[in-house]
C-alpha atoms as a PDB file:
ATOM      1  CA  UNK A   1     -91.003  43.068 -74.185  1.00  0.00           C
ATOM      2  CA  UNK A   2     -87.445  44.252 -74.233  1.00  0.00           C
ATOM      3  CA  UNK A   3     -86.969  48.124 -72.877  1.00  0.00           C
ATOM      4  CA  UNK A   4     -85.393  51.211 -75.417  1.00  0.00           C
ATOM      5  CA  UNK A   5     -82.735  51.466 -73.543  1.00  0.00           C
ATOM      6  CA  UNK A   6     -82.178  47.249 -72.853  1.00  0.00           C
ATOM      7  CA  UNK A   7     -82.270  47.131 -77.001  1.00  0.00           C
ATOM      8  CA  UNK A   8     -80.247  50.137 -77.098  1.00  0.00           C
ATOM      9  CA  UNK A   9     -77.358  48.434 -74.923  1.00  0.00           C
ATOM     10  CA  UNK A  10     -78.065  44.859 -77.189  1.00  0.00           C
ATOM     11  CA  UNK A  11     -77.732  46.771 -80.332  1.00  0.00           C
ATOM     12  CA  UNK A  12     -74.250  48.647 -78.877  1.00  0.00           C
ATOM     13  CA  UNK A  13     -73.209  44.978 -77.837  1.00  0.00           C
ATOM     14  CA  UNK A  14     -73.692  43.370 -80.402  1.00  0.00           C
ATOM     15  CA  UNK A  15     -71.486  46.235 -82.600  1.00  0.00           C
ATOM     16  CA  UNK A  16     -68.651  46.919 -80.296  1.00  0.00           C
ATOM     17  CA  UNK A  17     -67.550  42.548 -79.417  1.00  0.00           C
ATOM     18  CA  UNK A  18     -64.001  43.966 -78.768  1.00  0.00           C
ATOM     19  CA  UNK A  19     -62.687  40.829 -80.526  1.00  0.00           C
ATOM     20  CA  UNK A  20     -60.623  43.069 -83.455  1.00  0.00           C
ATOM     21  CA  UNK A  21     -57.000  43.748 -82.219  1.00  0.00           C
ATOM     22  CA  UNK A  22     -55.877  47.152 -82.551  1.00  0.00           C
ATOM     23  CA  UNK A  23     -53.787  48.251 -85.423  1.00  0.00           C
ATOM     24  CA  UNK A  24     -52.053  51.395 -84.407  1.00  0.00           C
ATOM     25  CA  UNK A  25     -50.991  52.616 -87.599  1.00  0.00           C
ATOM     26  CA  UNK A  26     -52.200  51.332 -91.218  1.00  0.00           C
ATOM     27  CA  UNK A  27     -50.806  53.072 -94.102  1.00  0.00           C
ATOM     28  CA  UNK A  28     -54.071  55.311 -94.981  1.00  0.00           C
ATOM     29  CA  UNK A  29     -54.355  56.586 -91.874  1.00  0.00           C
ATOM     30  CA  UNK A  30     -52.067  59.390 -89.623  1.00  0.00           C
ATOM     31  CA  UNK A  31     -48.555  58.382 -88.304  1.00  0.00           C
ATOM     32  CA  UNK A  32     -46.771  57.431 -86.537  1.00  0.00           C
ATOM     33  CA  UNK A  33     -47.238  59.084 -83.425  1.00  0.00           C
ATOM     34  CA  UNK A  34     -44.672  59.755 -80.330  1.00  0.00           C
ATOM     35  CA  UNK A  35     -44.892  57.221 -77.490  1.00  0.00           C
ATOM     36  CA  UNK A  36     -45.064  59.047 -73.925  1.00  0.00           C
ATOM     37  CA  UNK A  37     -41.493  59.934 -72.287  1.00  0.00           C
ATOM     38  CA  UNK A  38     -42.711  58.936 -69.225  1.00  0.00           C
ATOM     39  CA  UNK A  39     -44.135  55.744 -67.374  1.00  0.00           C
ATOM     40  CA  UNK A  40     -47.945  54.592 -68.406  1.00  0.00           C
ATOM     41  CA  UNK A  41     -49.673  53.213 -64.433  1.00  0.00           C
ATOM     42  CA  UNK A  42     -51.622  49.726 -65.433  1.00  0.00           C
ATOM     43  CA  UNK A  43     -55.558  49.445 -65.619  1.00  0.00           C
ATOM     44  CA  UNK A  44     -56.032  47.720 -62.107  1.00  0.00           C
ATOM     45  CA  UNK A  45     -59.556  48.240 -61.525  1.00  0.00           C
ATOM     46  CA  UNK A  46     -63.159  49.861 -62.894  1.00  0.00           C
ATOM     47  CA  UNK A  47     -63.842  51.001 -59.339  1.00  0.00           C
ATOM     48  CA  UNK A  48     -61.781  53.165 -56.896  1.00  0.00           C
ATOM     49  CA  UNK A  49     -63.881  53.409 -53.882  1.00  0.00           C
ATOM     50  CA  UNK A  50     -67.792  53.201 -53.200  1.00  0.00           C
ATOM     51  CA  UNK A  51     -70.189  55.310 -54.945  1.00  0.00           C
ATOM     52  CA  UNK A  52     -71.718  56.198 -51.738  1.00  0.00           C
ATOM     53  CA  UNK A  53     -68.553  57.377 -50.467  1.00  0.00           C
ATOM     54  CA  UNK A  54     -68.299  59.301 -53.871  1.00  0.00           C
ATOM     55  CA  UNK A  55     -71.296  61.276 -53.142  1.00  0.00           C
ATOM     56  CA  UNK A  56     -70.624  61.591 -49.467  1.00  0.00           C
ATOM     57  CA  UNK A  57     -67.842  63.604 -50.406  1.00  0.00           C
ATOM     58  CA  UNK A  58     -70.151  65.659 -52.953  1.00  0.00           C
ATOM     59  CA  UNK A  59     -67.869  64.201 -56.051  1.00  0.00           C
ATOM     60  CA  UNK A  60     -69.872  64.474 -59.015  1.00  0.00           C
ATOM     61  CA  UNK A  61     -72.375  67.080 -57.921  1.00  0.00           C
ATOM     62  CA  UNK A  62     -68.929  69.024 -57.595  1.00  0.00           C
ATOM     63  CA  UNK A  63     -67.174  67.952 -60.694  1.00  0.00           C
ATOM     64  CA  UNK A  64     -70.098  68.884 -62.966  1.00  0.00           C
ATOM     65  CA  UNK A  65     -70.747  71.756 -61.538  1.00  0.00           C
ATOM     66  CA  UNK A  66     -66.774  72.803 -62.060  1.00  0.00           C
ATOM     67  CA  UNK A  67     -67.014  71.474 -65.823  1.00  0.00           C
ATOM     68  CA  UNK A  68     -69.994  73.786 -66.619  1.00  0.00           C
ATOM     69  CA  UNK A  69     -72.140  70.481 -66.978  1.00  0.00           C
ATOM     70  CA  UNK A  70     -75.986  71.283 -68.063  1.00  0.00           C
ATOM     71  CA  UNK A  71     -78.855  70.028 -69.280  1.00  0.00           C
ATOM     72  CA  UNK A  72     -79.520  69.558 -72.941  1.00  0.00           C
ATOM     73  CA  UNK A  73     -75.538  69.355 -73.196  1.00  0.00           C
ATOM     74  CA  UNK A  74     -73.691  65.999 -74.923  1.00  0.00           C
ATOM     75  CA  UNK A  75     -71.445  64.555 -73.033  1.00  0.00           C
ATOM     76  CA  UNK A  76     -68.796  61.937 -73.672  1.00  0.00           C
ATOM     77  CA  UNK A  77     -67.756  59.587 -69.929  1.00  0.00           C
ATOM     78  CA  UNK A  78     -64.597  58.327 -71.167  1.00  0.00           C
ATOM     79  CA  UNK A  79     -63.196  55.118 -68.886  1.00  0.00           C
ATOM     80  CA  UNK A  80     -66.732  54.844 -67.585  1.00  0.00           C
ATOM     81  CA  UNK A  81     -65.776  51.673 -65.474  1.00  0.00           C
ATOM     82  CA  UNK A  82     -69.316  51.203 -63.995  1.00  0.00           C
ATOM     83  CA  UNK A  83     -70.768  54.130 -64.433  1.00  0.00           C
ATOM     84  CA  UNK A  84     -70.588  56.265 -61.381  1.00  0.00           C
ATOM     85  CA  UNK A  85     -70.245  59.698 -63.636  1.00  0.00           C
ATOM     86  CA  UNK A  86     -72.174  57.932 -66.046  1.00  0.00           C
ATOM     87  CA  UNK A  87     -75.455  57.648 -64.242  1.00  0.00           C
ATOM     88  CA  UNK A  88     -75.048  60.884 -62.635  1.00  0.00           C
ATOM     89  CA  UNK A  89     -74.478  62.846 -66.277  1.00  0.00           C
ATOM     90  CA  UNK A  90     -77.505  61.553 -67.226  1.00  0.00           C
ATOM     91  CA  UNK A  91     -79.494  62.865 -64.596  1.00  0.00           C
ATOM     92  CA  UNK A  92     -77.546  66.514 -65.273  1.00  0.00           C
ATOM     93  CA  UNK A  93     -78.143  66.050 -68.931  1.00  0.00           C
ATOM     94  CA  UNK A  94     -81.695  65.189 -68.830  1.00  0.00           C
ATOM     95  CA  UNK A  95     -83.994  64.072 -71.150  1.00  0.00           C
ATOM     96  CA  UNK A  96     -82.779  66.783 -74.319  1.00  0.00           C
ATOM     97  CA  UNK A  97     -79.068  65.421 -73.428  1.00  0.00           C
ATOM     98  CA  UNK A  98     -77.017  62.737 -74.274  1.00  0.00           C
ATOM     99  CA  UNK A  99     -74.159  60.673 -72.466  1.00  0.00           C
ATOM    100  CA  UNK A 100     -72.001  58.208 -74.614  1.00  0.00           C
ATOM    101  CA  UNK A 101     -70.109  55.809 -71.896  1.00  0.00           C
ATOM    102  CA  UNK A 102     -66.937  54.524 -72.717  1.00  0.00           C
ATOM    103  CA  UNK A 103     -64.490  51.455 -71.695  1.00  0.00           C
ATOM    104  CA  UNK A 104     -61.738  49.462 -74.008  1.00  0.00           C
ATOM    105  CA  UNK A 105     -62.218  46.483 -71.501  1.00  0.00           C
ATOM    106  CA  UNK A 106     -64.995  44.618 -73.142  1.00  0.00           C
ATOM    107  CA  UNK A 107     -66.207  43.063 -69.854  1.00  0.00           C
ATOM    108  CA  UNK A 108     -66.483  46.100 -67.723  1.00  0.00           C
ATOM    109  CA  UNK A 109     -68.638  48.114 -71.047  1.00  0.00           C
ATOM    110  CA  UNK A 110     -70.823  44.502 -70.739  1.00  0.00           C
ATOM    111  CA  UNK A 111     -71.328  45.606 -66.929  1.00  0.00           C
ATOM    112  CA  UNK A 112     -72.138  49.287 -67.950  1.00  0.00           C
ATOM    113  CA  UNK A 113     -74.477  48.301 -70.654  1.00  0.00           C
ATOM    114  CA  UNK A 114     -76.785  46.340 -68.131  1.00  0.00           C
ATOM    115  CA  UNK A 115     -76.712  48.771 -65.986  1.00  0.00           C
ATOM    116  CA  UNK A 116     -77.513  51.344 -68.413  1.00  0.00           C
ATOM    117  CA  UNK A 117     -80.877  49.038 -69.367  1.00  0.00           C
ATOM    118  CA  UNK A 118     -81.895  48.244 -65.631  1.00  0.00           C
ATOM    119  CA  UNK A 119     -81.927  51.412 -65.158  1.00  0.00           C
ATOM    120  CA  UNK A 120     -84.050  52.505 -68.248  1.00  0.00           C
ATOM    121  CA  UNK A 121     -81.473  55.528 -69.208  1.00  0.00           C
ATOM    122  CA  UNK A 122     -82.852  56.201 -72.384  1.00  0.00           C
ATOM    123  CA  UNK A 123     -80.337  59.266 -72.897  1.00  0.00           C
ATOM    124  CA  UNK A 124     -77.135  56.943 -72.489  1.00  0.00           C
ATOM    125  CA  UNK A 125     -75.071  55.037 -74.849  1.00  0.00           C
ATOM    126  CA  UNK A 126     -72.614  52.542 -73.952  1.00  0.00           C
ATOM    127  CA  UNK A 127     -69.705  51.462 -76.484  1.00  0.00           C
ATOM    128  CA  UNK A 128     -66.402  49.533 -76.622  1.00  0.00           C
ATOM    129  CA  UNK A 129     -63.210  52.240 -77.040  1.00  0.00           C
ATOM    130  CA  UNK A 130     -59.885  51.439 -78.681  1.00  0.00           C
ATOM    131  CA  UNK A 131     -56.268  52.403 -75.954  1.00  0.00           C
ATOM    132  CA  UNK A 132     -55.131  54.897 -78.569  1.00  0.00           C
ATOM    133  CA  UNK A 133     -59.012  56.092 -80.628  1.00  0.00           C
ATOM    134  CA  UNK A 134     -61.921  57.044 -78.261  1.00  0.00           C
ATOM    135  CA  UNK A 135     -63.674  56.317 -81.533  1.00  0.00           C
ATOM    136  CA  UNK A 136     -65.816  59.530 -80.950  1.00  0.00           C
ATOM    137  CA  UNK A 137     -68.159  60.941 -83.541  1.00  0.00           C
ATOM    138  CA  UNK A 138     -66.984  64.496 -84.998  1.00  0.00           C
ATOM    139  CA  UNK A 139     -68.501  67.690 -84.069  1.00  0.00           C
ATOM    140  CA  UNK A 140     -71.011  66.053 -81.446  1.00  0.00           C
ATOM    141  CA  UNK A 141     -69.460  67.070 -77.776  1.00  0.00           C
ATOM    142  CA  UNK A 142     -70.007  69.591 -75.298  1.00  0.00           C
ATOM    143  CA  UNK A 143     -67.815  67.919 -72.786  1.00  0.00           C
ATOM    144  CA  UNK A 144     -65.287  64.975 -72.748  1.00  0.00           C
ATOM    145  CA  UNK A 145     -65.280  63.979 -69.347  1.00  0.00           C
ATOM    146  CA  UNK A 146     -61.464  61.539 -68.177  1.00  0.00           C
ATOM    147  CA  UNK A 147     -61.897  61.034 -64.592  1.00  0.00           C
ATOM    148  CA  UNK A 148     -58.615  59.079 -62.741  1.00  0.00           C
ATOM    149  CA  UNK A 149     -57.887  57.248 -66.476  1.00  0.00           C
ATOM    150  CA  UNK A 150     -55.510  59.779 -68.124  1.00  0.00           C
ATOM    151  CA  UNK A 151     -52.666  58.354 -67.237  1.00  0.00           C
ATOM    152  CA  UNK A 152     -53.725  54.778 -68.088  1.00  0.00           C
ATOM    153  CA  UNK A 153     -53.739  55.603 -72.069  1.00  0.00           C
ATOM    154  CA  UNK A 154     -51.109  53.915 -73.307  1.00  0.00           C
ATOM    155  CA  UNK A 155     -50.485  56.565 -76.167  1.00  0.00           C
ATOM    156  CA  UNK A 156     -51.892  59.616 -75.118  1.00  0.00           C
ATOM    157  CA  UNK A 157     -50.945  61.459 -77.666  1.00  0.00           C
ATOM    158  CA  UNK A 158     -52.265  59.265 -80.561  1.00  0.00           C
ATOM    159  CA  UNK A 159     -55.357  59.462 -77.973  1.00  0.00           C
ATOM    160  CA  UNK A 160     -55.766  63.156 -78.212  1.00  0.00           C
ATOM    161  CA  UNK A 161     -55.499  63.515 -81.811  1.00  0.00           C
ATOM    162  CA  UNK A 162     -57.976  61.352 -82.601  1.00  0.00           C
ATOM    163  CA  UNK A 163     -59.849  62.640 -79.469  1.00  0.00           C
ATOM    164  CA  UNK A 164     -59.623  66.023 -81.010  1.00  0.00           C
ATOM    165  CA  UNK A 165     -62.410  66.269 -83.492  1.00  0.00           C
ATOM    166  CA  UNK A 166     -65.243  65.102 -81.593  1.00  0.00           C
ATOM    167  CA  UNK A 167     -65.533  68.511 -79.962  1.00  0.00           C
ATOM    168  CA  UNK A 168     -67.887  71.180 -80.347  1.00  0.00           C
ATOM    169  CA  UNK A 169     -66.451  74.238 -81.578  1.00  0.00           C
ATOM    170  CA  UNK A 170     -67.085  75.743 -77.776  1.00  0.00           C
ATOM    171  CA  UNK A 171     -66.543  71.958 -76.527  1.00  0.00           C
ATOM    172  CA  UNK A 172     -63.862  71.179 -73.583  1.00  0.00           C
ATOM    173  CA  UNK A 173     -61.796  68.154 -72.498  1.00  0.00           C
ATOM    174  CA  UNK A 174     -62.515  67.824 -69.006  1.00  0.00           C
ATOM    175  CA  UNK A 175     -59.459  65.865 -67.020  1.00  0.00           C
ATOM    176  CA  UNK A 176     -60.045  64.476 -63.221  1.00  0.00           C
ATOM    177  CA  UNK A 177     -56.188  63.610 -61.930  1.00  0.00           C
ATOM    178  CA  UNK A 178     -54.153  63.433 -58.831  1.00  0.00           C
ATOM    179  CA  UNK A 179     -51.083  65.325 -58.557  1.00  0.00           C
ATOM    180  CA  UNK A 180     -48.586  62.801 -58.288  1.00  0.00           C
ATOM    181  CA  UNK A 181     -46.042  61.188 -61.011  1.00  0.00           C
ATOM    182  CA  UNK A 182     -48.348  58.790 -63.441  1.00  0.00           C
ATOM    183  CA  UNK A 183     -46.521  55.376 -62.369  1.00  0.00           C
ATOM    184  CA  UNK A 184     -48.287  56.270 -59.203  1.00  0.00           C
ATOM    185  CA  UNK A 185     -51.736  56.690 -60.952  1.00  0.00           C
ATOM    186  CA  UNK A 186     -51.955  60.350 -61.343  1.00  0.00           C
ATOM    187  CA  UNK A 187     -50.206  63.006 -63.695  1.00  0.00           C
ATOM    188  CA  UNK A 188     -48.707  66.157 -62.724  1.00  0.00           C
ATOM    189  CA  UNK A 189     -50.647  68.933 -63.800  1.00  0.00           C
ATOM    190  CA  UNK A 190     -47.487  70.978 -65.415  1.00  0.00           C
ATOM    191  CA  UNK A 191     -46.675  67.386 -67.113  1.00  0.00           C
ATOM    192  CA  UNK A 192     -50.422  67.318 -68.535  1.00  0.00           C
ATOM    193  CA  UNK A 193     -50.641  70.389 -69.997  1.00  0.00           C
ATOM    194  CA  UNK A 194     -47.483  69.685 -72.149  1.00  0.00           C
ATOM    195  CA  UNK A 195     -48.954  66.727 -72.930  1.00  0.00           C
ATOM    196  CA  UNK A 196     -52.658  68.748 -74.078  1.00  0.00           C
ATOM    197  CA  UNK A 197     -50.415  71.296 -75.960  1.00  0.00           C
ATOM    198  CA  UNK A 198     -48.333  69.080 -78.175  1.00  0.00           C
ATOM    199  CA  UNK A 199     -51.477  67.855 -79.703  1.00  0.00           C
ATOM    200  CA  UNK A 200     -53.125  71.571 -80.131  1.00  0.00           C
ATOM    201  CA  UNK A 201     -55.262  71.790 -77.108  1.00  0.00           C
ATOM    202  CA  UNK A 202     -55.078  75.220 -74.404  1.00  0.00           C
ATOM    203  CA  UNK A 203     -56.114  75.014 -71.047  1.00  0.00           C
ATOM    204  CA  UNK A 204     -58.754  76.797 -69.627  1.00  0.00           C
ATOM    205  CA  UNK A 205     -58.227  75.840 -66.203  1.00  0.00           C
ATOM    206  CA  UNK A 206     -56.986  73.856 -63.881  1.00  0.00           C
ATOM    207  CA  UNK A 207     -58.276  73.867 -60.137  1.00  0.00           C
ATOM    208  CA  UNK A 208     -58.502  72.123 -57.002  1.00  0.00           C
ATOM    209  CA  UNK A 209     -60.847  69.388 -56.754  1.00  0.00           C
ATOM    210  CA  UNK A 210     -59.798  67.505 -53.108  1.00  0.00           C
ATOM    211  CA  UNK A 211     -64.076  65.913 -53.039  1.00  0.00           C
ATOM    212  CA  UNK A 212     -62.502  64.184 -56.729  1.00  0.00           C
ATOM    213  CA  UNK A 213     -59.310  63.087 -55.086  1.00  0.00           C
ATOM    214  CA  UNK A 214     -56.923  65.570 -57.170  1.00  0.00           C
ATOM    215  CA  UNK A 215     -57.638  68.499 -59.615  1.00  0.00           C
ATOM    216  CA  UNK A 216     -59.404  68.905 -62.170  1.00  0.00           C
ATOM    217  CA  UNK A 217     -58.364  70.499 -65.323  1.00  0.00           C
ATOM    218  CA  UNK A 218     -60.218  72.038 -68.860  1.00  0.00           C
ATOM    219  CA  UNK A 219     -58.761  72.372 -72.194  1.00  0.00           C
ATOM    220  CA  UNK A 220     -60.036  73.230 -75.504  1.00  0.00           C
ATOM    221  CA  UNK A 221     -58.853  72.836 -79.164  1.00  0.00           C
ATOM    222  CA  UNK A 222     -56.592  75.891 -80.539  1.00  0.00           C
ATOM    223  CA  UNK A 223     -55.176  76.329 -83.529  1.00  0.00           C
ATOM    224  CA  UNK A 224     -54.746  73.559 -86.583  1.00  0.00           C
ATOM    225  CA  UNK A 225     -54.271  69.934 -85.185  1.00  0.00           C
ATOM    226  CA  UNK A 226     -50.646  69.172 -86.025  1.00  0.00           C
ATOM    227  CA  UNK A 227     -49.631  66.516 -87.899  1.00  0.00           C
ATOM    228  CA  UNK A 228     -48.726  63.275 -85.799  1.00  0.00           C
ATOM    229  CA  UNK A 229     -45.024  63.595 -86.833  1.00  0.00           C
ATOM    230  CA  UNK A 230     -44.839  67.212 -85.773  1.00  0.00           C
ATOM    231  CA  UNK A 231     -45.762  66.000 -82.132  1.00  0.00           C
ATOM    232  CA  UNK A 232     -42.672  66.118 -79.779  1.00  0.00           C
ATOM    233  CA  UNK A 233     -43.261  63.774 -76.391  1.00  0.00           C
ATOM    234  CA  UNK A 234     -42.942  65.667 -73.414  1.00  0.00           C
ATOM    235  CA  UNK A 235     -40.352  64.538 -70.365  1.00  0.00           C
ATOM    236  CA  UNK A 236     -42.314  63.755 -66.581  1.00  0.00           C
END
């Protein structure tokens, strides 16, 4: 007999095939939006080191804790890759919260969603993203959780728009990054909140996070969301 969660990862499958090109603009919708003035670092790999080095270095324990993380909170894991935060949210979120994992490469959300059902995480769902739409319910977020990916999204400010309205009114985007340029795979911080403000988000915070490899940094929505053609691209 198949598992909740194995049918819950079959059923997520089977909806997300990641066989529809994306269409960045289509005449109903918002645009067109400014492309980042600055280089985009390539998608080289789900994984950056072990997950038992991870936790060695007290990682996630120390990432959730800095994001305000709790139980009974929704949480979104956006470039899950194979679920290090993932599997560790749930655990924080417990039973009365819910994690949605995300990946755009179909593959690597296959990967997640197995693991997901071996595991019998019954609080975790796994679905296919689009590079410039998260494809994020509205209103549903406590947290929306980018760790080492932000500068990876090839339109980061189409992202963030469409990222915008999945948050909770007291809901934060949570950003994990190394301070160095993003053709180097990380994104200055000064550079990032430009980026955040264009598209109407403040920060909260940023702080040192050297367990997470960088700093980690919280913003929230403020103010209307402008309209894509009011966005000006910020200069690295």
């Amino acid at each position: 007999m198949i598992g909740r969660a194995a049918l819950l990862a079959l059923v997520l499958l089977a909806a997300c095939d990641g066989s529809q090109p994306l269409i960045r603009h289509h005449p109903k919708e918002p645009g067109p939006f400014p492309a980042p003035d600055r280089p985009v670092a390539s998608i080289v790999s789900p994984r950056w080191s072990t997950e038992e080095a991870r936790d060695k270095a007290n990682e996630a324990r120390a990432v959730m804790d800095r994001a305000g993380i709790a139980t009974g909170m929704t949480v979104a894991d956006i470039g899950a890759g194979e679920g290090y935060y993932t599997i560790r949210l749930a655990s924080r979120v417990g039973k009365d919260g819910r994690v949605l994992a995300e990946d755009i490469v179909a593959w690597v959300r296959d990967q997640l969603a197995q693991r997901v059902a071996r595991e019998r995480l019954d609080n975790v769902s796994v679905r296919l993203g689009a590079p410039a739409d998260p494809r994020l319910p509205p209103a549903s977020f406590d947290r929306v959780l980018m760790v080492h990916m932000y500068h990876e999204i090839a339109q980061p400010y189409e992202f963030l728009w469409r990222l915008r309205p999945s948050l909770k009114p007291d809901g934060l985007v949570v950003i994990v990054d190394a301070d160095r340029p993003t053709e180097a795979h990380g994104t200055p911080p000064a550079l990032l909140r430009c980026e955040l403000a264009a598209v109407g988000y403040a920060e909260v915070a940023v702080q040192d996070m050297p367990s997470a490899g960088g700093y980690l940094a919280t913003f929230r929505a403020a103010g209307p969301r402008p309209e894509p053609a009011a966005i000006k691209a910020c200069r690295a």
